[in-house]
PDB file of N, CA and C in Angstrom:
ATOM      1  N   UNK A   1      39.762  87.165 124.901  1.00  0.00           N
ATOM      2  CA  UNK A   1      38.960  88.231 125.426  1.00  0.00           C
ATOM      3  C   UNK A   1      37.944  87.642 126.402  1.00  0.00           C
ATOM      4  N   UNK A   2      38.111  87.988 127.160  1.00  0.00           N
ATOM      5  CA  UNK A   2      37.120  87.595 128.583  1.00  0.00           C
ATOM      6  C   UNK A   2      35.848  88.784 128.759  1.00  0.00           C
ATOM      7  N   UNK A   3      34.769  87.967 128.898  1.00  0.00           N
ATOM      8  CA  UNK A   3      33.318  89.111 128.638  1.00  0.00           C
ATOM      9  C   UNK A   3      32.696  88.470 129.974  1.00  0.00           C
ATOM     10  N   UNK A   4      32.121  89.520 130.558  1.00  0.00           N
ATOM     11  CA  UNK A   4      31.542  89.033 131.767  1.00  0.00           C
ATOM     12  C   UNK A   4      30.204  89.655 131.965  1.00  0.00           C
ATOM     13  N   UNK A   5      28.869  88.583 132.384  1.00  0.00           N
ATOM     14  CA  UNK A   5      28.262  89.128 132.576  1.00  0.00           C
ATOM     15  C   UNK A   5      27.691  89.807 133.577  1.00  0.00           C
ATOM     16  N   UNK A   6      27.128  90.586 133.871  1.00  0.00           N
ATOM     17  CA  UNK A   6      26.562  91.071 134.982  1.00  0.00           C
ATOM     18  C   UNK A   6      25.561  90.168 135.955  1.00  0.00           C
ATOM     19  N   UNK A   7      25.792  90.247 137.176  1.00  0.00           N
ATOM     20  CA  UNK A   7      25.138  89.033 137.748  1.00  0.00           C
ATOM     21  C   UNK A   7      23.443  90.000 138.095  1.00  0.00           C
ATOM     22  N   UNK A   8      22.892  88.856 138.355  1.00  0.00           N
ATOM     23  CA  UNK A   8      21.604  88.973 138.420  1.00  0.00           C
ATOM     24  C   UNK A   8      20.538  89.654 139.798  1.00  0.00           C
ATOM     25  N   UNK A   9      20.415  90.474 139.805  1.00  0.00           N
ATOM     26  CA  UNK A   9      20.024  91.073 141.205  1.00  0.00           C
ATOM     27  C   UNK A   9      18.541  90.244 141.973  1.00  0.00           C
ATOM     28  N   UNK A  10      19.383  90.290 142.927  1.00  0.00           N
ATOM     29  CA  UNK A  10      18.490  88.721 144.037  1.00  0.00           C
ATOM     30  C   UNK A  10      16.721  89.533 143.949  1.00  0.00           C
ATOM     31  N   UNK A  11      15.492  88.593 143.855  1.00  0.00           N
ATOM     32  CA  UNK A  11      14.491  88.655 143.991  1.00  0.00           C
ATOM     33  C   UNK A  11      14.151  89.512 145.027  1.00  0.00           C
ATOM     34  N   UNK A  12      13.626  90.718 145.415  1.00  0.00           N
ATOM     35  CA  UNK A  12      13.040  91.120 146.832  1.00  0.00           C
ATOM     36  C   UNK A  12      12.387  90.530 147.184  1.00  0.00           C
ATOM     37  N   UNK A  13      12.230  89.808 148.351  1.00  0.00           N
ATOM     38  CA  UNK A  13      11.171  89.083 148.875  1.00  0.00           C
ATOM     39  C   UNK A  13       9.836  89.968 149.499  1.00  0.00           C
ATOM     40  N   UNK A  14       8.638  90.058 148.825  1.00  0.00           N
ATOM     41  CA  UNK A  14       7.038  90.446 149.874  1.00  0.00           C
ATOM     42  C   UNK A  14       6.315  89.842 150.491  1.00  0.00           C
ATOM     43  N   UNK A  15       6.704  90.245 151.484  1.00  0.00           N
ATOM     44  CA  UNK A  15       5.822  90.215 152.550  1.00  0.00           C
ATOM     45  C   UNK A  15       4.006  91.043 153.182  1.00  0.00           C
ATOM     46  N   UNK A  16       3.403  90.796 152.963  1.00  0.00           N
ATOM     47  CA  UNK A  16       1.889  91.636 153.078  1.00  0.00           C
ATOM     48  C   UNK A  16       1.257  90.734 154.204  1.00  0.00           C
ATOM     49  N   UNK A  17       0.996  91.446 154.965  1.00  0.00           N
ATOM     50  CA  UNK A  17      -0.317  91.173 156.435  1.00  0.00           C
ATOM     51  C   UNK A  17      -1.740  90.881 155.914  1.00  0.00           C
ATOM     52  N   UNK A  18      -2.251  90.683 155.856  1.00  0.00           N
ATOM     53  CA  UNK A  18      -3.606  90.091 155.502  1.00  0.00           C
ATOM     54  C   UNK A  18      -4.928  90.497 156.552  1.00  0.00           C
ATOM     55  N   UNK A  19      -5.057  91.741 156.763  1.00  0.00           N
ATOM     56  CA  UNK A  19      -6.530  92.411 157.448  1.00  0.00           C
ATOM     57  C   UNK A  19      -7.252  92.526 157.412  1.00  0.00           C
ATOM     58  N   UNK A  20      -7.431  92.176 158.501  1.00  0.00           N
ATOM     59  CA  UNK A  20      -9.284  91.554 158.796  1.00  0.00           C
ATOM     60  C   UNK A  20     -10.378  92.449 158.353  1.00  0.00           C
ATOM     61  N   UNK A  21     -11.354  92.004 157.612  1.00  0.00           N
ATOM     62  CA  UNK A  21     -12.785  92.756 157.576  1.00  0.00           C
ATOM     63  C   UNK A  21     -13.734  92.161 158.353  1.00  0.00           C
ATOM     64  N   UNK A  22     -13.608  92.000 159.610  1.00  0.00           N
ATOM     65  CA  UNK A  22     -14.571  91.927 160.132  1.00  0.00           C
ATOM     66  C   UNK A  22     -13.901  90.500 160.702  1.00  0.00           C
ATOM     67  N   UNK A  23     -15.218  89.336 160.772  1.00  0.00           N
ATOM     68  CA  UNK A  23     -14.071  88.234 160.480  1.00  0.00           C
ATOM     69  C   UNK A  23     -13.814  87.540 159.987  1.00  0.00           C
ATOM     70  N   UNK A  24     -13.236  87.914 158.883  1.00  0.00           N
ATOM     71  CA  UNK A  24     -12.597  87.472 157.740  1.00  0.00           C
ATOM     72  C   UNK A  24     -11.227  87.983 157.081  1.00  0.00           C
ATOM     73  N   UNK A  25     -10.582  87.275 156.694  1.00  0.00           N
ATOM     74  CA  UNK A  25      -9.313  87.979 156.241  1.00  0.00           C
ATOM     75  C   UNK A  25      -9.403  88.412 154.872  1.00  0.00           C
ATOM     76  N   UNK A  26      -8.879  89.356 154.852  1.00  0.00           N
ATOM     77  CA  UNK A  26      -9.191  90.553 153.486  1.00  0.00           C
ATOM     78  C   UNK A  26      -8.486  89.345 152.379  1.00  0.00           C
ATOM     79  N   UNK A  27      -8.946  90.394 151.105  1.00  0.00           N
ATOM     80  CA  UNK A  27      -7.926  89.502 150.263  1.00  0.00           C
ATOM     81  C   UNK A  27      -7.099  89.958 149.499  1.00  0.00           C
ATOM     82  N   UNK A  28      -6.078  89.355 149.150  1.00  0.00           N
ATOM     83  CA  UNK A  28      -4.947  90.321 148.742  1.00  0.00           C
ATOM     84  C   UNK A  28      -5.180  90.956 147.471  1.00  0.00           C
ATOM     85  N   UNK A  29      -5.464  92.294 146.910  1.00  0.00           N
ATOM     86  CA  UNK A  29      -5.500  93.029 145.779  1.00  0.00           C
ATOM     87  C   UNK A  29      -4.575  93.334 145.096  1.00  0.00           C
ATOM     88  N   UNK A  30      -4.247  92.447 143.828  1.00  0.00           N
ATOM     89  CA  UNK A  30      -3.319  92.148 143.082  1.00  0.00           C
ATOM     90  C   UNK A  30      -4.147  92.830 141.765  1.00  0.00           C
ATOM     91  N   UNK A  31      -2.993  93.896 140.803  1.00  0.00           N
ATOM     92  CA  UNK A  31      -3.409  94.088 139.917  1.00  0.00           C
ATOM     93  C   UNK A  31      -2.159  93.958 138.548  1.00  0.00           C
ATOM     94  N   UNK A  32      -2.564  93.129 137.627  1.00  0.00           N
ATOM     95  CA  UNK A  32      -1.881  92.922 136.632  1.00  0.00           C
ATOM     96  C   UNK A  32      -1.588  93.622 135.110  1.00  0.00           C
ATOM     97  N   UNK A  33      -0.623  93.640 134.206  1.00  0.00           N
ATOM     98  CA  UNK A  33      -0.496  94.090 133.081  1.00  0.00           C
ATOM     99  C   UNK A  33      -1.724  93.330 132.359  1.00  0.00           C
ATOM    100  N   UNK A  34      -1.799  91.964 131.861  1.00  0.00           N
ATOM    101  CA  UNK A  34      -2.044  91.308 131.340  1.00  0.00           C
ATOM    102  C   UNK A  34      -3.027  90.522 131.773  1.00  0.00           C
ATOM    103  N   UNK A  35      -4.296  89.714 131.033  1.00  0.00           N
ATOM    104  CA  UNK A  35      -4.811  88.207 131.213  1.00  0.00           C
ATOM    105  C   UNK A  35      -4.176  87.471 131.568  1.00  0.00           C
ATOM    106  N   UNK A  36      -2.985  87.572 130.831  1.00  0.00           N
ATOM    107  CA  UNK A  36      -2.331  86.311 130.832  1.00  0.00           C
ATOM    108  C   UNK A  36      -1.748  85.825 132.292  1.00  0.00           C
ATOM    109  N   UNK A  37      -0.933  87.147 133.008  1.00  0.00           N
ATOM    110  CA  UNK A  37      -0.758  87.091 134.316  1.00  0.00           C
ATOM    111  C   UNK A  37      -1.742  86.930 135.217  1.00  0.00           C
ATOM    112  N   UNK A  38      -2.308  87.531 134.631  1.00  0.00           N
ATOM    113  CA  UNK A  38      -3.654  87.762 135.840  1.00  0.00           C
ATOM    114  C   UNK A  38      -4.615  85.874 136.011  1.00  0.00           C
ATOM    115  N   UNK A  39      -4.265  85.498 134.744  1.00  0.00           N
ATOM    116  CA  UNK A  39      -5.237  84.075 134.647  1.00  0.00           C
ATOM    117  C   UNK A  39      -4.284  83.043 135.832  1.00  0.00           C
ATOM    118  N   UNK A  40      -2.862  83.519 135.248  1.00  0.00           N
ATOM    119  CA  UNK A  40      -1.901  82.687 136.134  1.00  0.00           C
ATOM    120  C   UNK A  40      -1.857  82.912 137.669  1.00  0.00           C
ATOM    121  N   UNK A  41      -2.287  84.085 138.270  1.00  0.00           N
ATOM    122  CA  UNK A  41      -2.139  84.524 139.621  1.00  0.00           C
ATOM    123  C   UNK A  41      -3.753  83.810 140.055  1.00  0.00           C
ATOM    124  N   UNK A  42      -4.674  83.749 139.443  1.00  0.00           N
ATOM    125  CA  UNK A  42      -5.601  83.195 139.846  1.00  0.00           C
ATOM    126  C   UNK A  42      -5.635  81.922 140.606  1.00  0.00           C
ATOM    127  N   UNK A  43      -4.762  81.323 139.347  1.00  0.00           N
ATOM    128  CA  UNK A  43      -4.874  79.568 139.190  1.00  0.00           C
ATOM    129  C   UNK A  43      -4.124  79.522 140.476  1.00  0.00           C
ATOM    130  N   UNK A  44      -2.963  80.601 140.813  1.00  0.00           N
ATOM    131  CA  UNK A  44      -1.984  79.988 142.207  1.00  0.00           C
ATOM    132  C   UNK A  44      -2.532  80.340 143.638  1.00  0.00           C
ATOM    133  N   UNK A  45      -3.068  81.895 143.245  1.00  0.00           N
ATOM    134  CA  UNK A  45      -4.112  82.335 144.742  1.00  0.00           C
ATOM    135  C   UNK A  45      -5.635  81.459 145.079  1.00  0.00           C
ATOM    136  N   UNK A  46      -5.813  81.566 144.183  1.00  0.00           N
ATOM    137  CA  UNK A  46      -7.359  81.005 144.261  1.00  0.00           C
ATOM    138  C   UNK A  46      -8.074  81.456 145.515  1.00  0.00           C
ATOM    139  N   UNK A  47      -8.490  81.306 146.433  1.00  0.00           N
ATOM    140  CA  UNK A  47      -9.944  82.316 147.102  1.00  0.00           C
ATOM    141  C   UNK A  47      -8.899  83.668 147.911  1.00  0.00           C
ATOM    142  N   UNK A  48      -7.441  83.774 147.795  1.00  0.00           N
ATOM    143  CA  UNK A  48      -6.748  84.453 148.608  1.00  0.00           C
ATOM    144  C   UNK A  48      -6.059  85.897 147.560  1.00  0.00           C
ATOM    145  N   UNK A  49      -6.487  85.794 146.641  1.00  0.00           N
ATOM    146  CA  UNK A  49      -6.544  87.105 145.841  1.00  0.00           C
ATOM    147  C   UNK A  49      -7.468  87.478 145.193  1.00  0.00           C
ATOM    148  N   UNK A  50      -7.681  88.969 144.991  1.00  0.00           N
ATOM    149  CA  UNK A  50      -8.614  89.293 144.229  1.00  0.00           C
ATOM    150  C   UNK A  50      -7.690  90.062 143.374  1.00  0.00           C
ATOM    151  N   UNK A  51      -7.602  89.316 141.856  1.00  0.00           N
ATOM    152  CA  UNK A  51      -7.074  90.030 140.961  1.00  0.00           C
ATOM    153  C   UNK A  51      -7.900  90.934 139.478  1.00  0.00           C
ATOM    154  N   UNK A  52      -7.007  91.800 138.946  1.00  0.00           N
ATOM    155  CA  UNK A  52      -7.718  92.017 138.073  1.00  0.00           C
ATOM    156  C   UNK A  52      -6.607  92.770 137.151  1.00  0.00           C
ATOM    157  N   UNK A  53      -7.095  92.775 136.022  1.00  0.00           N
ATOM    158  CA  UNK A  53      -5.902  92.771 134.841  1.00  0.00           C
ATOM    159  C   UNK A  53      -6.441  94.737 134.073  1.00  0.00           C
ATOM    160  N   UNK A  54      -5.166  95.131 134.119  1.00  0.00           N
ATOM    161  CA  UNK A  54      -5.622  96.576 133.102  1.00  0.00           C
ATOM    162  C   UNK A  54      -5.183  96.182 131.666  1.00  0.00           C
ATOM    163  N   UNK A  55      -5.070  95.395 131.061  1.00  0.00           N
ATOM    164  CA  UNK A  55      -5.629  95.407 129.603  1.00  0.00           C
ATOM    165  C   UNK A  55      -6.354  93.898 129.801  1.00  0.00           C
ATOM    166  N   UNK A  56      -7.268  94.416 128.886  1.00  0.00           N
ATOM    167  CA  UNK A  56      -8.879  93.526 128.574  1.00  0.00           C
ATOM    168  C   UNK A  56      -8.177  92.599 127.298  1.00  0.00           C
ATOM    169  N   UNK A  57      -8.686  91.270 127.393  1.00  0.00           N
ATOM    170  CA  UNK A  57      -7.958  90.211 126.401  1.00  0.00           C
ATOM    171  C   UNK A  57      -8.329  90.617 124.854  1.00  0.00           C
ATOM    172  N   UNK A  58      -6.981  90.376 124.222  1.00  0.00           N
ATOM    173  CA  UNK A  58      -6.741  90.607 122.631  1.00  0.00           C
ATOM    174  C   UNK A  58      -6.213  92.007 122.834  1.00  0.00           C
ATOM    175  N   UNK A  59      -5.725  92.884 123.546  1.00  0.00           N
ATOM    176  CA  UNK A  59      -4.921  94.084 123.566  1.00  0.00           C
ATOM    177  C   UNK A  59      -3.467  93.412 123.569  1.00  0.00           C
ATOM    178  N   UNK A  60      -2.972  94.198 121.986  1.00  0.00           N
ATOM    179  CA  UNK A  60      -1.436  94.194 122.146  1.00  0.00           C
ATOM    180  C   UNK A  60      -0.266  94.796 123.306  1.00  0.00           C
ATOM    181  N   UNK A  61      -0.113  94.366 124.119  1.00  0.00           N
ATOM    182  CA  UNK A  61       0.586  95.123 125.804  1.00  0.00           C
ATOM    183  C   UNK A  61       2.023  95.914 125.048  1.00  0.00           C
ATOM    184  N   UNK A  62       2.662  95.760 123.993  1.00  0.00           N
ATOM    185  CA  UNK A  62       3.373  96.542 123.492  1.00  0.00           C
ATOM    186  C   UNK A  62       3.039  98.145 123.113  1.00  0.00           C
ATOM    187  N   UNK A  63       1.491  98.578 122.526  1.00  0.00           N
ATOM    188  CA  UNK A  63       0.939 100.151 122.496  1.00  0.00           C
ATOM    189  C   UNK A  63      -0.165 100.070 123.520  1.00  0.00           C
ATOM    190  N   UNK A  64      -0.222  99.260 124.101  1.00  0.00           N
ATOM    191  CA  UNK A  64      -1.032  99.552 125.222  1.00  0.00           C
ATOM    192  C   UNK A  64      -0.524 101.063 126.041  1.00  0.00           C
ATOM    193  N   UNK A  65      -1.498 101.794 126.506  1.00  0.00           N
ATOM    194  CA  UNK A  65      -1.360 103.268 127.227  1.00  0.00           C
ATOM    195  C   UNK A  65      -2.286 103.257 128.195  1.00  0.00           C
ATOM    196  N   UNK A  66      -1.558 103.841 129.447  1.00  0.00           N
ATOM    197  CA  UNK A  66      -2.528 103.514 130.820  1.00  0.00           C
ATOM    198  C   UNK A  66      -3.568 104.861 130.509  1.00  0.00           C
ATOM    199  N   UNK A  67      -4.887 104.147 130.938  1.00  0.00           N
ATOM    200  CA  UNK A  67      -5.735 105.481 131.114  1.00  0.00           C
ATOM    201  C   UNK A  67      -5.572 105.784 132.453  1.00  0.00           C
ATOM    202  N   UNK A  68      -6.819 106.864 132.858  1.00  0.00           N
ATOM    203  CA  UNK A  68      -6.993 107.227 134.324  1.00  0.00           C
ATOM    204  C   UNK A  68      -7.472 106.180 135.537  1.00  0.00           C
ATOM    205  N   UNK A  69      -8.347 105.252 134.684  1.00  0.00           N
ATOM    206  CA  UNK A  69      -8.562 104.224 135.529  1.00  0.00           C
ATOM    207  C   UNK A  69      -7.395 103.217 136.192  1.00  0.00           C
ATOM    208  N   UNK A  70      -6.724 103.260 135.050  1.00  0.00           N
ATOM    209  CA  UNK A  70      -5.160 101.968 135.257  1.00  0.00           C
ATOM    210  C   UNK A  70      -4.916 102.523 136.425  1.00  0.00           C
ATOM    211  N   UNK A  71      -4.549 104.045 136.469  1.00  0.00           N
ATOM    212  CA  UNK A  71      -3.940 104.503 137.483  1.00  0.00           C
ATOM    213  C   UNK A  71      -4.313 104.681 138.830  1.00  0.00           C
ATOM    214  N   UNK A  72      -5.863 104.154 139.150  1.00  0.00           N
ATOM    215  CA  UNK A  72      -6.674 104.021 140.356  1.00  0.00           C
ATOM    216  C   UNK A  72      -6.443 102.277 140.561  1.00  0.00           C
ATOM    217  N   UNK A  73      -6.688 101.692 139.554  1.00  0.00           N
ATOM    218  CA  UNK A  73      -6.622 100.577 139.624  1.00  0.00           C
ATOM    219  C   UNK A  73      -4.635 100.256 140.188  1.00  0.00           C
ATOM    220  N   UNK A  74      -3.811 100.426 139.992  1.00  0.00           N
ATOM    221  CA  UNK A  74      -2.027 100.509 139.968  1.00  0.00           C
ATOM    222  C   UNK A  74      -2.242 100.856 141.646  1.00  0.00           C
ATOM    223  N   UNK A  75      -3.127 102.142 142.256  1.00  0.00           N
ATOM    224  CA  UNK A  75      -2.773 102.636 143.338  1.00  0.00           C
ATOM    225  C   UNK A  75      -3.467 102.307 144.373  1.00  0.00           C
ATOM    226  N   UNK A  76      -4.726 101.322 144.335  1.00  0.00           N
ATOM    227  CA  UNK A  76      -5.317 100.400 144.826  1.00  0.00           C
ATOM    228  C   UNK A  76      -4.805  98.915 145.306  1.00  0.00           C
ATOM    229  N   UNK A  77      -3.536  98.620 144.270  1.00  0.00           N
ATOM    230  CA  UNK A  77      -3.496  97.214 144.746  1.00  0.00           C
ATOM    231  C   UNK A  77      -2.440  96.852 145.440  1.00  0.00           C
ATOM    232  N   UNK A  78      -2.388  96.001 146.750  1.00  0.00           N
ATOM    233  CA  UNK A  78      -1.913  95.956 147.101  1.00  0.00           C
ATOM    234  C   UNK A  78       0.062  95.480 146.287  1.00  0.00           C
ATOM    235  N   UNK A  79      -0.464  94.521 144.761  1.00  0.00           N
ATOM    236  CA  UNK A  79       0.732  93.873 144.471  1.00  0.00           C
ATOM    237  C   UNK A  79       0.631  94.325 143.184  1.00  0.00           C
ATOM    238  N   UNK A  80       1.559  94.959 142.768  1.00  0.00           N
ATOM    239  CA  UNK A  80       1.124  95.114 141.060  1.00  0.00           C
ATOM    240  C   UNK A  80       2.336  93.929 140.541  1.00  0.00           C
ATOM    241  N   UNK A  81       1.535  93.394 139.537  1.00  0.00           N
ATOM    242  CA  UNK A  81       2.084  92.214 138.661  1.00  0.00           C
ATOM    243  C   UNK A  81       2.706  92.512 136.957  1.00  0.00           C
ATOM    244  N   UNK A  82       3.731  92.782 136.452  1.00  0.00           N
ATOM    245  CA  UNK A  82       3.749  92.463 134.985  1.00  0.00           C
ATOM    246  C   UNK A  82       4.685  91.869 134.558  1.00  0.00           C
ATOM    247  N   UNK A  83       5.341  91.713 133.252  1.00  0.00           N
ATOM    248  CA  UNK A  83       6.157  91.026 132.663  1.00  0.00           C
ATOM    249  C   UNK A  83       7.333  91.594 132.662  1.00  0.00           C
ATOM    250  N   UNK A  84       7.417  92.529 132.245  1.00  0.00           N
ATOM    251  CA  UNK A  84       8.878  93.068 131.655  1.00  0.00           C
ATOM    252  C   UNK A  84       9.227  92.431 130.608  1.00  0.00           C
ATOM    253  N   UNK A  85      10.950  92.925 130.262  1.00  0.00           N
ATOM    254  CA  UNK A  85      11.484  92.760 129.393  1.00  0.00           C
ATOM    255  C   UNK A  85      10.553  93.687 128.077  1.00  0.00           C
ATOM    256  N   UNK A  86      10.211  94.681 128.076  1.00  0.00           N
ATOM    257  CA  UNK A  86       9.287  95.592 127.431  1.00  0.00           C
ATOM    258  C   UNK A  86       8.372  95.344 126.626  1.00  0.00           C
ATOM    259  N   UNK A  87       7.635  94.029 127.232  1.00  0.00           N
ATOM    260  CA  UNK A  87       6.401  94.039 126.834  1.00  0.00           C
ATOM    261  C   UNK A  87       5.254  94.903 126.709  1.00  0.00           C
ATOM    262  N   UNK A  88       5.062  95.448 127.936  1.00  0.00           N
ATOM    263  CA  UNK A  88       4.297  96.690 127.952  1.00  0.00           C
ATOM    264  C   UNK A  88       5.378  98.354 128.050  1.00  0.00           C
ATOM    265  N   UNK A  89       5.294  97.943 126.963  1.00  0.00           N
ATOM    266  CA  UNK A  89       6.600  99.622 126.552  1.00  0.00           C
ATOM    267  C   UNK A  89       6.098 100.455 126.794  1.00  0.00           C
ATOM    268  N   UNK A  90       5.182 100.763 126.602  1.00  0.00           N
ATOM    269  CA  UNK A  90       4.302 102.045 127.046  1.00  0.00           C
ATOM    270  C   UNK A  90       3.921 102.145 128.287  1.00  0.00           C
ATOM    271  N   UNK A  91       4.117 101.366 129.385  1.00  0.00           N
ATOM    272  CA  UNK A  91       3.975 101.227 130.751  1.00  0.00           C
ATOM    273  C   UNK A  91       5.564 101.252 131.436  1.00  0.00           C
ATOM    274  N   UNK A  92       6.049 101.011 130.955  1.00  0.00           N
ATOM    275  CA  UNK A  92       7.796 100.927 131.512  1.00  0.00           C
ATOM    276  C   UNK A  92       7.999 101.757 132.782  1.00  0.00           C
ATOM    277  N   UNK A  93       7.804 103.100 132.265  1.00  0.00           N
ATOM    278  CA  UNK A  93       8.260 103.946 133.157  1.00  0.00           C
ATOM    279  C   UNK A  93       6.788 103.811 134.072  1.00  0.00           C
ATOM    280  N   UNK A  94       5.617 103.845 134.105  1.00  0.00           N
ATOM    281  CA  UNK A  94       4.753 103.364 135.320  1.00  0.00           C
ATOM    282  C   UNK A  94       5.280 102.272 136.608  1.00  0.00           C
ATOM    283  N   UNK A  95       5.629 101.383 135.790  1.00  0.00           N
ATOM    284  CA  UNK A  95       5.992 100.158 136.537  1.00  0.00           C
ATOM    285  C   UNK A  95       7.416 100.607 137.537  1.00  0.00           C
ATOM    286  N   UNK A  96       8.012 101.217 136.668  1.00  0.00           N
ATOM    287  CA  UNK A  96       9.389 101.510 137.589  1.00  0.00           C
ATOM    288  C   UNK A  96       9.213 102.671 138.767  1.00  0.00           C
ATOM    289  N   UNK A  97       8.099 103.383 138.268  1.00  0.00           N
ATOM    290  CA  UNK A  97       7.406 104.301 139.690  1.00  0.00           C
ATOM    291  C   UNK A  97       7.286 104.005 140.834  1.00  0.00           C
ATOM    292  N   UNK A  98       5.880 102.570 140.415  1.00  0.00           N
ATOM    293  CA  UNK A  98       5.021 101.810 141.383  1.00  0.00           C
ATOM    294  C   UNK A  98       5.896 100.992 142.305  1.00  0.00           C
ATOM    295  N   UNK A  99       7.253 100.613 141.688  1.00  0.00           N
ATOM    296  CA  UNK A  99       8.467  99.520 142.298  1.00  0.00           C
ATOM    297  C   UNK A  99       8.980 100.494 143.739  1.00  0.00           C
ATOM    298  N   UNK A 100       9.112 101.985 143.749  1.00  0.00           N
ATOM    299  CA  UNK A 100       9.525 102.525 144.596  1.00  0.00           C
ATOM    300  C   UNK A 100       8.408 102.315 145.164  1.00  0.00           C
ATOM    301  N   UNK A 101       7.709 102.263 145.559  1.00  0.00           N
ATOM    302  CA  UNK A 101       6.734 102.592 146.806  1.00  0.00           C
ATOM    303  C   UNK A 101       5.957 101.301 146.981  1.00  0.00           C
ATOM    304  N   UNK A 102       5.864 100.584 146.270  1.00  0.00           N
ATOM    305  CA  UNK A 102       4.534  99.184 146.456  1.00  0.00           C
ATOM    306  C   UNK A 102       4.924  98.240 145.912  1.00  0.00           C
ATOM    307  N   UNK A 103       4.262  97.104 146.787  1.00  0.00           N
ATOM    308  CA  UNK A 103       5.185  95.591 146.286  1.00  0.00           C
ATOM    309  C   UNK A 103       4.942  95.492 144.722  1.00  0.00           C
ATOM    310  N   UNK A 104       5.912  95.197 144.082  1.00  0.00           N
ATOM    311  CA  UNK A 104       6.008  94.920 142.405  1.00  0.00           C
ATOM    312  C   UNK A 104       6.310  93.667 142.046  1.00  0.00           C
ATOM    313  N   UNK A 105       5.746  93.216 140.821  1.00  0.00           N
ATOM    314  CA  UNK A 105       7.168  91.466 140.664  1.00  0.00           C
ATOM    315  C   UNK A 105       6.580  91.483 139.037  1.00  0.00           C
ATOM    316  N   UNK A 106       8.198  91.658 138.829  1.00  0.00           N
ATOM    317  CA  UNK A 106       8.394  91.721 137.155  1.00  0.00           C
ATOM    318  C   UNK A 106       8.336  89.979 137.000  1.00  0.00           C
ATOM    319  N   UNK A 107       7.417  89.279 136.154  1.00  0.00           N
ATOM    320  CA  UNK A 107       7.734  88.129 136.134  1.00  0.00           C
ATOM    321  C   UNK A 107       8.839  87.702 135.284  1.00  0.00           C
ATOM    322  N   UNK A 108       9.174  88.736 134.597  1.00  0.00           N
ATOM    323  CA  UNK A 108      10.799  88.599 133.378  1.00  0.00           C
ATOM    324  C   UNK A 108      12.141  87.699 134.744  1.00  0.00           C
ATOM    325  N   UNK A 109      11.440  88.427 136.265  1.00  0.00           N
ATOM    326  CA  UNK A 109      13.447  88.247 137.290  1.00  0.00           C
ATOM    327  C   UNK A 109      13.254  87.114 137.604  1.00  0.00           C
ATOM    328  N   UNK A 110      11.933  85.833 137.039  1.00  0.00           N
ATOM    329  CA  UNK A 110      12.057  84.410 137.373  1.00  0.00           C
ATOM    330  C   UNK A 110      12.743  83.936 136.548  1.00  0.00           C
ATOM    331  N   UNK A 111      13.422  84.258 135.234  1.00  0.00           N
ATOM    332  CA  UNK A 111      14.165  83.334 134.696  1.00  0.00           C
ATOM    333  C   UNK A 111      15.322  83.937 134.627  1.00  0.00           C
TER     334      UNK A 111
END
């Protein structure tokens, strides 16, 4: 019996312009599921993002539920960041919204 798996759908690559306030170049507004992402996007952007995380550290991201703010915060940023693989279950269907219209990156499609 031959089982095959389904191959893996290629990374979208983003691309974002970087606009000027004045003169200075803006910075990219990245908003995350997690600390945990959010600590990691720090450590790699460093003065070239401004990130910020919708659950506050020690929240389980499995019953986590977006309030009204998440959802200013989600439609504000330029990159929204989370995990997948249904970590944040209660966000699932948010995330798959935000993917149609604004750069997304499930960090689950790096491995």
């Amino acid at each position: 019996m031959k089982t095959s798996v389904p191959a893996k759908e290629a990374p979208k690559e983003i691309t974002l312009t970087l606009k000027s306030d004045g003169n200075a170049l803006r910075k990219i507004k990245v908003t995350t599921s997690t600390t945990i992402a959010a600590d990691l996007l720090r450590q790699l952007g460093k003065e070239r993002l401004d990130v910020q995380s919708l659950m506050p550290a020690g929240v389980d991201p499995h019953l986590y539920r977006a309030k009204e703010s998440d959802t200013r915060k989600l439609l504000n940023a330029d990159i929204v960041v989370h995990h997948g693989l249904y970590l944040e279950a209660k966000l699932s269907d948010v995330f798959s919204q935000l993917a149609k219209t604004k750069a997304s990156i499930r960090l689950s499609d790096a491995f």
